[in-house]
C-alpha atoms as a PDB file:
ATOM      1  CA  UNK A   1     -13.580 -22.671  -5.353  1.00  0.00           C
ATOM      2  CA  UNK A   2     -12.508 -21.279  -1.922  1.00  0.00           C
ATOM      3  CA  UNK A   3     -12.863 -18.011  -1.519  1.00  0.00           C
ATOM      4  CA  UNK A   4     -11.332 -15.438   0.688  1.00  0.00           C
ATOM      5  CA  UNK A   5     -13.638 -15.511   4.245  1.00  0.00           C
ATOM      6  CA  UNK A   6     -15.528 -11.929   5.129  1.00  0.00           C
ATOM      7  CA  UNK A   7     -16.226  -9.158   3.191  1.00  0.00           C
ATOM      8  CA  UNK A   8     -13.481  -7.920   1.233  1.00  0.00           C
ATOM      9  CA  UNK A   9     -13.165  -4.588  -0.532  1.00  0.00           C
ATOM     10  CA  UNK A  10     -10.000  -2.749  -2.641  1.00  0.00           C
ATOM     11  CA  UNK A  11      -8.206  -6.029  -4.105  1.00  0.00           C
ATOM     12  CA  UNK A  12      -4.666  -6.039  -5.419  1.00  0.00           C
ATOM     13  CA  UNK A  13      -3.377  -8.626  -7.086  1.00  0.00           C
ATOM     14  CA  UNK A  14       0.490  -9.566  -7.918  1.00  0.00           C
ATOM     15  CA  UNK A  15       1.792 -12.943  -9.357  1.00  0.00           C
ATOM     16  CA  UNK A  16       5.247 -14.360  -8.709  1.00  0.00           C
ATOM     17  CA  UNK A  17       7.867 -16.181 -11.929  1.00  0.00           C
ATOM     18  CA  UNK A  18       6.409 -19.956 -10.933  1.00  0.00           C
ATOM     19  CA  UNK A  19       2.357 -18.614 -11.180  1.00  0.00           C
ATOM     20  CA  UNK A  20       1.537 -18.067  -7.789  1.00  0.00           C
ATOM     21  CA  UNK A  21      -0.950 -15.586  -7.557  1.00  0.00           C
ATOM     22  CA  UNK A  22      -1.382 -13.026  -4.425  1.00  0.00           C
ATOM     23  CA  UNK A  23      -4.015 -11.158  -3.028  1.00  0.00           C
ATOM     24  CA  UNK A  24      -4.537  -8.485  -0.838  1.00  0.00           C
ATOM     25  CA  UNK A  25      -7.683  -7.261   0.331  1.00  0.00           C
ATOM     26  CA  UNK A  26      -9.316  -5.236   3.009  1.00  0.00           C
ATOM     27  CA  UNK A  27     -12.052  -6.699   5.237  1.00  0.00           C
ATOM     28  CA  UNK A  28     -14.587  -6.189   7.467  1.00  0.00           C
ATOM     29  CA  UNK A  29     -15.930  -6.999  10.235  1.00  0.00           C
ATOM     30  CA  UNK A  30     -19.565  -4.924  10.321  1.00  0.00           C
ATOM     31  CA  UNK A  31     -20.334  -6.862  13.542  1.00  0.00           C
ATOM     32  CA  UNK A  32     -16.623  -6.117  15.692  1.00  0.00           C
ATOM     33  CA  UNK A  33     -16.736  -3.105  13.460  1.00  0.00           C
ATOM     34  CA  UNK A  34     -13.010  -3.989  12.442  1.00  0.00           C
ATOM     35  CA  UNK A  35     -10.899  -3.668   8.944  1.00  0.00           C
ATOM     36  CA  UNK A  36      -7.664  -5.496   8.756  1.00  0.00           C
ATOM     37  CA  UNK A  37      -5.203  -5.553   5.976  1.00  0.00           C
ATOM     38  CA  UNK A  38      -4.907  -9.477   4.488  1.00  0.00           C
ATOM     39  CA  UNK A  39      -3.189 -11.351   1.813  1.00  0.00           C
ATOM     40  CA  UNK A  40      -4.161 -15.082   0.566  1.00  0.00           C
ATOM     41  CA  UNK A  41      -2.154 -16.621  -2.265  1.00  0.00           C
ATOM     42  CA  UNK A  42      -3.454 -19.424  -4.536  1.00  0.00           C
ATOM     43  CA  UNK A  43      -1.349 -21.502  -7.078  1.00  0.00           C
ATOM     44  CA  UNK A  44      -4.003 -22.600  -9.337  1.00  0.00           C
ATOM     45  CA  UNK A  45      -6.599 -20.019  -8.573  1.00  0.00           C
ATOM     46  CA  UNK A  46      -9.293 -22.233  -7.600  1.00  0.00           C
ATOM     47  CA  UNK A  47      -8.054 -23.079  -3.796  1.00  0.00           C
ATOM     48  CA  UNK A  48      -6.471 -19.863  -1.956  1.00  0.00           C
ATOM     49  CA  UNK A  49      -4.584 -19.982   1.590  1.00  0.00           C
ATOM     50  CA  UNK A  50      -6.283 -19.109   4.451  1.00  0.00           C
ATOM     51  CA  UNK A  51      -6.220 -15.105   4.710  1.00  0.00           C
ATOM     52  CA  UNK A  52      -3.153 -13.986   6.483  1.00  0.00           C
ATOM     53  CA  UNK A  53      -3.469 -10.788   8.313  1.00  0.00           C
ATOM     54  CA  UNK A  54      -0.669  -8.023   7.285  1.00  0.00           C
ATOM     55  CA  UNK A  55      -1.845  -5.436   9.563  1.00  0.00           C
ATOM     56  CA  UNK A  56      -1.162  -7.309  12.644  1.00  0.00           C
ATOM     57  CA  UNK A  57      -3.461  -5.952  15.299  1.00  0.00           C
ATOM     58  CA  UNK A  58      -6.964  -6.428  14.146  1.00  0.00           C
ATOM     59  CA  UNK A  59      -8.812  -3.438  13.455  1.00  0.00           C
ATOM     60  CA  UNK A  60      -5.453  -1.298  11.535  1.00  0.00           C
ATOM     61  CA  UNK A  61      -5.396  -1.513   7.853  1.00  0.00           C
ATOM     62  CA  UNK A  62      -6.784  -0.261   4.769  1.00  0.00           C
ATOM     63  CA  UNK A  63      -6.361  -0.039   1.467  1.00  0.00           C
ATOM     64  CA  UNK A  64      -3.510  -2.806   0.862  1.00  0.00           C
ATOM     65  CA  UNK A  65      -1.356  -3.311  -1.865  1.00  0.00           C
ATOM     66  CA  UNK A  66       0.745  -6.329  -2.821  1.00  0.00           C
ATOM     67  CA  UNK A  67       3.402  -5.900  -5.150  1.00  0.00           C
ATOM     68  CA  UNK A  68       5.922  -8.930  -6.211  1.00  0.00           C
ATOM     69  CA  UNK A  69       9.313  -8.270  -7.485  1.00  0.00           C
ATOM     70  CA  UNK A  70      11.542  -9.668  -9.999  1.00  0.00           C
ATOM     71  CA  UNK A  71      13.485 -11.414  -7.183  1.00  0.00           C
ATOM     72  CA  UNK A  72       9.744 -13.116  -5.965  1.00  0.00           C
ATOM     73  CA  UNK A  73       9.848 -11.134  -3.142  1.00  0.00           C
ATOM     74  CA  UNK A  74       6.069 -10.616  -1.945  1.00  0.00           C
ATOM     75  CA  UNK A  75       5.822  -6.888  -0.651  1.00  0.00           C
ATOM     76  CA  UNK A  76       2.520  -5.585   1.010  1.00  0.00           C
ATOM     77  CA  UNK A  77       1.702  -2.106   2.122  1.00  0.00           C
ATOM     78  CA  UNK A  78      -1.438  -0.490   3.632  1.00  0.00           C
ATOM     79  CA  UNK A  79      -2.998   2.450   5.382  1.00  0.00           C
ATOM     80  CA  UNK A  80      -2.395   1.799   9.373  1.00  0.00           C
ATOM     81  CA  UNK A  81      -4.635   3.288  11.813  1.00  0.00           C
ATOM     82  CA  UNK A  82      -1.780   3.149  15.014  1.00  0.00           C
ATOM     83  CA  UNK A  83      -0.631   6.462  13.627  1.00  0.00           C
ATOM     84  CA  UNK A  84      -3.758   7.614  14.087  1.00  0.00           C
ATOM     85  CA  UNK A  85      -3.609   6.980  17.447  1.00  0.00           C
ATOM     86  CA  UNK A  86      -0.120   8.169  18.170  1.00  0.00           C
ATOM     87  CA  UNK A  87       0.533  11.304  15.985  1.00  0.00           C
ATOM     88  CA  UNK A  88      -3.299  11.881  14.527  1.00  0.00           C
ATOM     89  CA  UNK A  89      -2.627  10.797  11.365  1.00  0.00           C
ATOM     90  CA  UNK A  90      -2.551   7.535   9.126  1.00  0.00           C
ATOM     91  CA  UNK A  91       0.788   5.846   8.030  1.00  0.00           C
ATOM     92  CA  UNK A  92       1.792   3.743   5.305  1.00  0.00           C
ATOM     93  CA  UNK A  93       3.274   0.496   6.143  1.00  0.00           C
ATOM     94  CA  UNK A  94       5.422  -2.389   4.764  1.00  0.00           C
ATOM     95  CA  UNK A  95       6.346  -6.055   5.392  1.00  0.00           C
ATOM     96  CA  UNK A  96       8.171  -8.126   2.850  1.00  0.00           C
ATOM     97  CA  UNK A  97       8.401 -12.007   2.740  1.00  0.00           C
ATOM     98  CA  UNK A  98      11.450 -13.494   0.617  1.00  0.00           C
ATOM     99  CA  UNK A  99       9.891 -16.909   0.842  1.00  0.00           C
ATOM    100  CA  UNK A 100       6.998 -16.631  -1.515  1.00  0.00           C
ATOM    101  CA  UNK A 101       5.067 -15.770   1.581  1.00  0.00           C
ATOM    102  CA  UNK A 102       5.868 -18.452   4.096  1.00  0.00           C
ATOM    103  CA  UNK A 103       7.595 -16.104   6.986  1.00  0.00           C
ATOM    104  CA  UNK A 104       7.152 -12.307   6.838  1.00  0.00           C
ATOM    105  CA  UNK A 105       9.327  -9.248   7.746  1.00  0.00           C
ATOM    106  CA  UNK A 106       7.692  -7.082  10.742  1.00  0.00           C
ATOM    107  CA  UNK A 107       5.449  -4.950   9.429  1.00  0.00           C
ATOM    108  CA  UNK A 108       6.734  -1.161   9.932  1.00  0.00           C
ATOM    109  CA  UNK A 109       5.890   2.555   9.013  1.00  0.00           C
ATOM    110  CA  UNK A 110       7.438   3.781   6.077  1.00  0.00           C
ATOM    111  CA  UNK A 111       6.209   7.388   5.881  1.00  0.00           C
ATOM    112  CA  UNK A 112       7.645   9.640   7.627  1.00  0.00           C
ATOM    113  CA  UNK A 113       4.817  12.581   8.155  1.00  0.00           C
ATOM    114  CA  UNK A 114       5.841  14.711   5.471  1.00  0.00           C
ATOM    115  CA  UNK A 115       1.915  14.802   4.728  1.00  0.00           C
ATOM    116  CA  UNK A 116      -1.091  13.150   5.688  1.00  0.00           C
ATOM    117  CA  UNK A 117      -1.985   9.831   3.242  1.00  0.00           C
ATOM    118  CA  UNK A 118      -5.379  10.698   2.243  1.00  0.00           C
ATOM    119  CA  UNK A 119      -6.243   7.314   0.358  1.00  0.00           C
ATOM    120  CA  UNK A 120      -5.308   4.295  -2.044  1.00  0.00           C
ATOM    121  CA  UNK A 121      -1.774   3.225  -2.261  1.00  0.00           C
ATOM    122  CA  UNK A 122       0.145   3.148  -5.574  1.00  0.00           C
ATOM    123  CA  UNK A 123       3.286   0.812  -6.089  1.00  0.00           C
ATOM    124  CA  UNK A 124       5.674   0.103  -8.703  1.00  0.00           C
ATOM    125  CA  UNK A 125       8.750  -1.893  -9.147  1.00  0.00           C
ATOM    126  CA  UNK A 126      11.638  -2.350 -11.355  1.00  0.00           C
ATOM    127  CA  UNK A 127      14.251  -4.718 -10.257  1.00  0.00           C
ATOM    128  CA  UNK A 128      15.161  -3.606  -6.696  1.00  0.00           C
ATOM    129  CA  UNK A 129      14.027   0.044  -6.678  1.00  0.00           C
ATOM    130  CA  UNK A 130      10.052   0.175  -5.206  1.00  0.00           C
ATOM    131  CA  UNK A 131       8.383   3.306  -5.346  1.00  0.00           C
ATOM    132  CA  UNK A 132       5.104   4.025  -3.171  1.00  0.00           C
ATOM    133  CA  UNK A 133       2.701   7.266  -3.985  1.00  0.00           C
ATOM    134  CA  UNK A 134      -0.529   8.191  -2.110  1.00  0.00           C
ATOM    135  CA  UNK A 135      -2.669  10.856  -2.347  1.00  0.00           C
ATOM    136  CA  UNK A 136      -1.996  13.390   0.851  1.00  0.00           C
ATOM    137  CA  UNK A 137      -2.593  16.338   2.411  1.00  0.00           C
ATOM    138  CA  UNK A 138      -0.869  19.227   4.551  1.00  0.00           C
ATOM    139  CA  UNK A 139      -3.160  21.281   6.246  1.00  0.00           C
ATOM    140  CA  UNK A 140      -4.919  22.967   3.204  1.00  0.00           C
ATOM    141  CA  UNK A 141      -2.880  21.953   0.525  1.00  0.00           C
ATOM    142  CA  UNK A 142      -3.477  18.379  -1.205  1.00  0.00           C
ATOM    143  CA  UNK A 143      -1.149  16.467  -3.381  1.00  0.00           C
ATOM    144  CA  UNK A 144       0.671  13.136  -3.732  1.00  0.00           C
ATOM    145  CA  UNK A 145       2.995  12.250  -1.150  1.00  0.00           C
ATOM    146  CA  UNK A 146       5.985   9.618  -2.139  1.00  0.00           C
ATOM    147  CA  UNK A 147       8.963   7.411  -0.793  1.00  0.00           C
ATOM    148  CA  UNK A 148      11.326   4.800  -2.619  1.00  0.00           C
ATOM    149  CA  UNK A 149      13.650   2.084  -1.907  1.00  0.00           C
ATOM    150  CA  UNK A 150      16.933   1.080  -3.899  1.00  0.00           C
ATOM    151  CA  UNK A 151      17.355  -2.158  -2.209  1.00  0.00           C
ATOM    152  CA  UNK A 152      13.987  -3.488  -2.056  1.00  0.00           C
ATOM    153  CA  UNK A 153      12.382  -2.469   0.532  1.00  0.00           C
ATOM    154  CA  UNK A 154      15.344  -2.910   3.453  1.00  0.00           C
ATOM    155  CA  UNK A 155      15.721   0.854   3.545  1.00  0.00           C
ATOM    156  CA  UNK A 156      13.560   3.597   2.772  1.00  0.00           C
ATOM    157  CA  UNK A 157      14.548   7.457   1.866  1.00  0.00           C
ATOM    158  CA  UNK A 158      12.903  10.425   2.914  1.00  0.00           C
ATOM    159  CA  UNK A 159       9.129  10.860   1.692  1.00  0.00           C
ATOM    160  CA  UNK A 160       8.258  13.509  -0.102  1.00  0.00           C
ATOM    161  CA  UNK A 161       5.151  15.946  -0.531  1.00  0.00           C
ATOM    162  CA  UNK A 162       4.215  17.566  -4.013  1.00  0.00           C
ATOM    163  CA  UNK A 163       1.422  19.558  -3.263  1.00  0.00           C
ATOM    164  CA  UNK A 164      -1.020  20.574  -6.384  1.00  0.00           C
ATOM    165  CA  UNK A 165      -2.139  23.984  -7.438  1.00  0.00           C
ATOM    166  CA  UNK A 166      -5.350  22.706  -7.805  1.00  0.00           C
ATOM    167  CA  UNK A 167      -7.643  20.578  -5.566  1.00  0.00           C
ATOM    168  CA  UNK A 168      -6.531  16.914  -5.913  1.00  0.00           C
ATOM    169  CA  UNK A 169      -9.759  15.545  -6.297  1.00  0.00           C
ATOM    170  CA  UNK A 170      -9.390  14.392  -9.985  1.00  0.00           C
ATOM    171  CA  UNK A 171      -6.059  12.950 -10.162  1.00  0.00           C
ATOM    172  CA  UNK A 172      -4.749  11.444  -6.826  1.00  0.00           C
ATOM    173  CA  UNK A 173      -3.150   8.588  -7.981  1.00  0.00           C
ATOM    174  CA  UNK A 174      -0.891  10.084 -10.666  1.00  0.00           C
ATOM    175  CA  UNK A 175       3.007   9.946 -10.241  1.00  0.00           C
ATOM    176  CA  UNK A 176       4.354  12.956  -8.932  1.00  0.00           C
ATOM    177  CA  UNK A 177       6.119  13.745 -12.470  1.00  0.00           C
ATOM    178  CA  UNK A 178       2.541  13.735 -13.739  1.00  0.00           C
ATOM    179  CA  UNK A 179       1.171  15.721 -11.332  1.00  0.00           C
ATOM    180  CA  UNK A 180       4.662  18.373 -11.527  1.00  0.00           C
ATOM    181  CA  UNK A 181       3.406  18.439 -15.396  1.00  0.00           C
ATOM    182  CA  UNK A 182      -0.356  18.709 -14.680  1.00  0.00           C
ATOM    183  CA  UNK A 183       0.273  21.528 -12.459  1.00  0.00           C
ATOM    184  CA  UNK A 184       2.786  23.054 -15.048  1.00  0.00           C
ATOM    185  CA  UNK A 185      -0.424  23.008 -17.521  1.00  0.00           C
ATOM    186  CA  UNK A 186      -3.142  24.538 -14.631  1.00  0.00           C
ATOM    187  CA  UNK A 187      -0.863  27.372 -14.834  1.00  0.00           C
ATOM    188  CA  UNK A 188      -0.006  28.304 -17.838  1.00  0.00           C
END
């Protein structure tokens, strides 16, 4: 089989109704010293498309996600690094594809700086609601930082923070209801 060129790291998988099966990875470059967010797609998981790169400008994004919906719309988010750059933190961003990956949607910042994202994406679907959690942090105070679309993925609402009572270390990737019972329990 083909596999995806460069050194990839943090894969996420999704499959569309007709089998298709999508990957996104992160790679690297240890000679330009460059990550990128990419996704390759394969219908009989032997032979997969050449990678496509979500990020856009090379050198951006980490830790991608792909996440298909019941519609077969092919979502993919990821850590950007242009945030970085312009506010001193990372953002999460989003493109879609409603074409089982042929054209895509521009990719564009969906958190809003309610918190810092401190790591690995979480998504979730159920028809066209999308929820996206990642761990965070707001100055010293960690937790999971979230955002959710009813009309999948055209519109975002405000993000939101939870911070922990305790140091986040152990549970990052929990849904915010988990962590609002978790810190119920540290408590008591």
């Amino acid at each position: 089989g083909q596999d995806p060129p460069g050194y990839a790291i943090y894969p996420s998988l999704g499959v569309d109704s007709q089998g298709r099966v999508y990957m996104a990875y992160q790679g690297l470059d240890f000679f330009s010293m460059t990550q990128d967010a990419n996704l390759t797609w394969s219908d009989d998981g032997i032979t997969w498309t050449a990678p496509l790169p979500i990020s856009g400008t090379a050198g951006f994004g980490v830790y991608p996600q792909v996440l298909v919906d019941h519609a077969d719309r092919v979502h993919a988010f990821w850590l950007d690094y242009r945030g970085l750059l312009l506010t001193g933190a990372l953002t999460v961003w989003h493109s879609m594809s409603a074409d089982r990956g042929a054209t895509w949607s521009f990719g564009s910042s969906i958190s809003e700086g309610a918190a810092d994202p401190t790591g690995i994406i979480s998504v979730a679907a159920h028809l066209d609601e999308i929820v996206v959690t990642w761990p965070a942090s707001s100055g010293m105070a960690y937790g999971i930082s979230s955002i959710a679309s009813a009309d999948a993925g055209r519109t975002w609402g405000a993000e939101t923070f939870s911070p922990s009572a305790a140091p986040m270390r152990w549970y990052t990737s929990l849904p915010p209801r988990w962590v609002a019972s978790t810190q119920a329990a540290t408590l008591a």
